[in-house]
C-alpha atoms as a PDB file:
ATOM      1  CA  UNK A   1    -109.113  14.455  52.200  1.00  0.00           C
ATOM      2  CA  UNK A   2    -107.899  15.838  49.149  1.00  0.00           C
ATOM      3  CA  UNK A   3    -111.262  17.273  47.727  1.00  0.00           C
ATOM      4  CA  UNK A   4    -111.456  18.993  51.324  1.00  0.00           C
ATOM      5  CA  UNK A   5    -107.795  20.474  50.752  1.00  0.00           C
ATOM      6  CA  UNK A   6    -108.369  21.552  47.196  1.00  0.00           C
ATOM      7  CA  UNK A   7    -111.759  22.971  48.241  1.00  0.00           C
ATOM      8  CA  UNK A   8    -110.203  25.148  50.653  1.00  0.00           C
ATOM      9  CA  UNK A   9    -107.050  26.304  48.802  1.00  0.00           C
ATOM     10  CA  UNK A  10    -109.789  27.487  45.885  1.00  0.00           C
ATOM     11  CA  UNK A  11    -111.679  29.367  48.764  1.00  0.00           C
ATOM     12  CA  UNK A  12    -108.482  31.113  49.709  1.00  0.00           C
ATOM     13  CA  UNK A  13    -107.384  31.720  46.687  1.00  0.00           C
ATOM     14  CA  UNK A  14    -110.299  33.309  45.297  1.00  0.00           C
ATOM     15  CA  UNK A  15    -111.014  35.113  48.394  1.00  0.00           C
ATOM     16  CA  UNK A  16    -107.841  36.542  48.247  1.00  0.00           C
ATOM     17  CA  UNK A  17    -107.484  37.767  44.849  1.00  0.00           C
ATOM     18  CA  UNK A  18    -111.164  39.086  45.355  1.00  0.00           C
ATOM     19  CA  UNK A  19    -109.667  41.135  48.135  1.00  0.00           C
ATOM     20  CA  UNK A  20    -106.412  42.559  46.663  1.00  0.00           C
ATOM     21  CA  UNK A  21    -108.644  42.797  43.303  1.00  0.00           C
ATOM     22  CA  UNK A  22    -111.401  45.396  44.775  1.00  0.00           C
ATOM     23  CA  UNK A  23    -109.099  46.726  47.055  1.00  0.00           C
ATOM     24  CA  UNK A  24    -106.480  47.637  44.635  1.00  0.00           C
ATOM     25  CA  UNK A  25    -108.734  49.100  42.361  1.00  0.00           C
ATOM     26  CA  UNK A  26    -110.006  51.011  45.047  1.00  0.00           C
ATOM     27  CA  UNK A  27    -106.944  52.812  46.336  1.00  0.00           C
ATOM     28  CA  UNK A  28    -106.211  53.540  42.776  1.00  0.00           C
ATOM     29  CA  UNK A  29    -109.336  55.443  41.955  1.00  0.00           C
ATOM     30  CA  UNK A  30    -108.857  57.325  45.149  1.00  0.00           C
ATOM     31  CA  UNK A  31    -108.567  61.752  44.493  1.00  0.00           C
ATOM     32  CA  UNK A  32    -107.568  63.668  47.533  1.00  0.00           C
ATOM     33  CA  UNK A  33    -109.220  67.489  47.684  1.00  0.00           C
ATOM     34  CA  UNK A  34    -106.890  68.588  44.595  1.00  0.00           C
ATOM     35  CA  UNK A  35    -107.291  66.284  42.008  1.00  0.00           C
ATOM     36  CA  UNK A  36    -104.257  64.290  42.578  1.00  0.00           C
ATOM     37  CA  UNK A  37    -104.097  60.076  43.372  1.00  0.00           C
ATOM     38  CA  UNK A  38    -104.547  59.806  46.979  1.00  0.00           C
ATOM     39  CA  UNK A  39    -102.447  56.876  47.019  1.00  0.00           C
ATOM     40  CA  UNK A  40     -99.618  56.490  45.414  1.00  0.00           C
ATOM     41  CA  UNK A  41     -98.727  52.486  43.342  1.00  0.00           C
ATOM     42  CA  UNK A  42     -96.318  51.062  46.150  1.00  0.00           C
ATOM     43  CA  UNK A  43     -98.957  51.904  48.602  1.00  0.00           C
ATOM     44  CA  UNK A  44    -101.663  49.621  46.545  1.00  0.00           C
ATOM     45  CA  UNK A  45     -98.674  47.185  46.018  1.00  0.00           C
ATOM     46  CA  UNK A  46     -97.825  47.059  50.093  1.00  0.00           C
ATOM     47  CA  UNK A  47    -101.262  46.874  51.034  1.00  0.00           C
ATOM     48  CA  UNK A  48    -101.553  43.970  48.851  1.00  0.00           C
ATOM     49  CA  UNK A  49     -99.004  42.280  50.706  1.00  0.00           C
ATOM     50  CA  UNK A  50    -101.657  40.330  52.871  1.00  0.00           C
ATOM     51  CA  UNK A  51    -103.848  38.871  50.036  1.00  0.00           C
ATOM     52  CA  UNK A  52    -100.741  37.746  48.684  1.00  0.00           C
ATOM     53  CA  UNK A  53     -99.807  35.660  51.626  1.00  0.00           C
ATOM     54  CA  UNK A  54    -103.512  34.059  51.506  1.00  0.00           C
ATOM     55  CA  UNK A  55    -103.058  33.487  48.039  1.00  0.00           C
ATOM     56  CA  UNK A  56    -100.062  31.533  48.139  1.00  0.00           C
ATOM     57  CA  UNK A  57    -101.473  29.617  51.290  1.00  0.00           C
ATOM     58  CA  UNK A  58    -104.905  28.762  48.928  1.00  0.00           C
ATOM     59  CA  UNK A  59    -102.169  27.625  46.268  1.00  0.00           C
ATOM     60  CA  UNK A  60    -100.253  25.394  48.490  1.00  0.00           C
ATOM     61  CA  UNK A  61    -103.560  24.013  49.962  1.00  0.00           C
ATOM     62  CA  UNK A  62    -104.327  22.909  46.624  1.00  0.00           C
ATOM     63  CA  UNK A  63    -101.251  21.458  45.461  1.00  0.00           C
ATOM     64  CA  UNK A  64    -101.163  19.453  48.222  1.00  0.00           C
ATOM     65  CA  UNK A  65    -104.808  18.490  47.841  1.00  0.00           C
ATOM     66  CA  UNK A  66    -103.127  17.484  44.556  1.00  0.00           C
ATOM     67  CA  UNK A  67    -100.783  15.800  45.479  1.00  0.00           C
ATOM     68  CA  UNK A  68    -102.574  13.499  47.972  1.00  0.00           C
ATOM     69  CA  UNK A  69    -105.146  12.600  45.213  1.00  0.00           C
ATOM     70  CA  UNK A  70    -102.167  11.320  42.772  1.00  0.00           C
ATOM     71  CA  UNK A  71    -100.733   9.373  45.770  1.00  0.00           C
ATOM     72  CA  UNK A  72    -104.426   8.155  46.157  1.00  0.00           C
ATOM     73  CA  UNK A  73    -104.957   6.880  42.624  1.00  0.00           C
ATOM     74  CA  UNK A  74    -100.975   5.257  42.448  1.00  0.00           C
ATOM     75  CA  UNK A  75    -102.051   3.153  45.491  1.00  0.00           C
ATOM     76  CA  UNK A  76    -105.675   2.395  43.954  1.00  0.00           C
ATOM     77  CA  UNK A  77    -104.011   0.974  40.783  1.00  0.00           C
ATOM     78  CA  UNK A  78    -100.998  -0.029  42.589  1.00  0.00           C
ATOM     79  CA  UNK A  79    -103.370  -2.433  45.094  1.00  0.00           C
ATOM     80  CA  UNK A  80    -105.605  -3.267  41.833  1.00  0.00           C
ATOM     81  CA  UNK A  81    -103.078  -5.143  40.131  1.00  0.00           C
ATOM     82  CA  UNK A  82    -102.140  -6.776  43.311  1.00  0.00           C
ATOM     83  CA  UNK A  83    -105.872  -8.398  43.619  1.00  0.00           C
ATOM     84  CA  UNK A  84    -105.933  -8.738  40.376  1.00  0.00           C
ATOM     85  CA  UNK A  85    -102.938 -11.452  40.410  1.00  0.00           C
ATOM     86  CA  UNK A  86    -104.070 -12.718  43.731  1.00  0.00           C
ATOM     87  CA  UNK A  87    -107.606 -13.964  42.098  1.00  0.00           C
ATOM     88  CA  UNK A  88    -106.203 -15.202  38.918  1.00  0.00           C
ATOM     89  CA  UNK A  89    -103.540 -17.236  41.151  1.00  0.00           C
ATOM     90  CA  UNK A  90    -106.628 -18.289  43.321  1.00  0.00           C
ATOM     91  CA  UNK A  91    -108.882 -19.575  39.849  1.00  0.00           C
ATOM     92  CA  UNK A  92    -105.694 -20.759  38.117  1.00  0.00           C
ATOM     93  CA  UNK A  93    -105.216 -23.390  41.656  1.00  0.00           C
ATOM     94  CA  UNK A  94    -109.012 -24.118  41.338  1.00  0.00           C
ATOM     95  CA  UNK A  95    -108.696 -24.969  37.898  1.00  0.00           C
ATOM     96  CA  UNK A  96    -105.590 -27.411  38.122  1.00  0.00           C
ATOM     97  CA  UNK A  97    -107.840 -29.062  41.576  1.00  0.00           C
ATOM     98  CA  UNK A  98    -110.522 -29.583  39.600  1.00  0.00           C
ATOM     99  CA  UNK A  99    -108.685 -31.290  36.482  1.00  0.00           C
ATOM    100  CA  UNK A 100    -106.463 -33.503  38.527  1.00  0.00           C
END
């Protein structure tokens, strides 16, 4: 579950920032007729307002992906340690059967 969650908050992210990137970049190159910008930096800025929102959606996909993996390993060492002393306790009663 988490790989699937990172996975797709990378996807997003990337997509997004490919988006805003190009499309940026393109509205900033942009000449009207005389020479002058055709759009001006808040325009680029607003219409970057969307890639934004994806971005920090990719971002929070991840973190939880992150998140779940941490819980994942705390419970895999948590439940380690707990068969651990379960099968020592089991070989420590053979053990005192066997010399008695």
């Amino acid at each position: 579950m988490h790989f699937w969650l990172a996975t797709i908050g990378i996807v997003l992210y990337i997509a997004s920032m490919w988006v805003s990137g190009i499309g940026q970049g393109l509205m900033l190159r942009a000449f009207d007729d005389y020479g002058n910008l055709a759009y001006t930096f808040i325009e680029s800025v607003v219409f970057m307002h969307w890639p934004l929102v994806v971005r920090m959606l990719g971002g929070m996909f991840f973190v939880s992906g992150i998140l779940i993996m941490v819980f994942n390993v705390f419970m895999t060492v948590r439940n380690a340690k707990l068969e651990q002393a379960a099968i020592e306790a089991k070989i420590a009663a053979k053990l005192a059967k066997a010399r008695a």
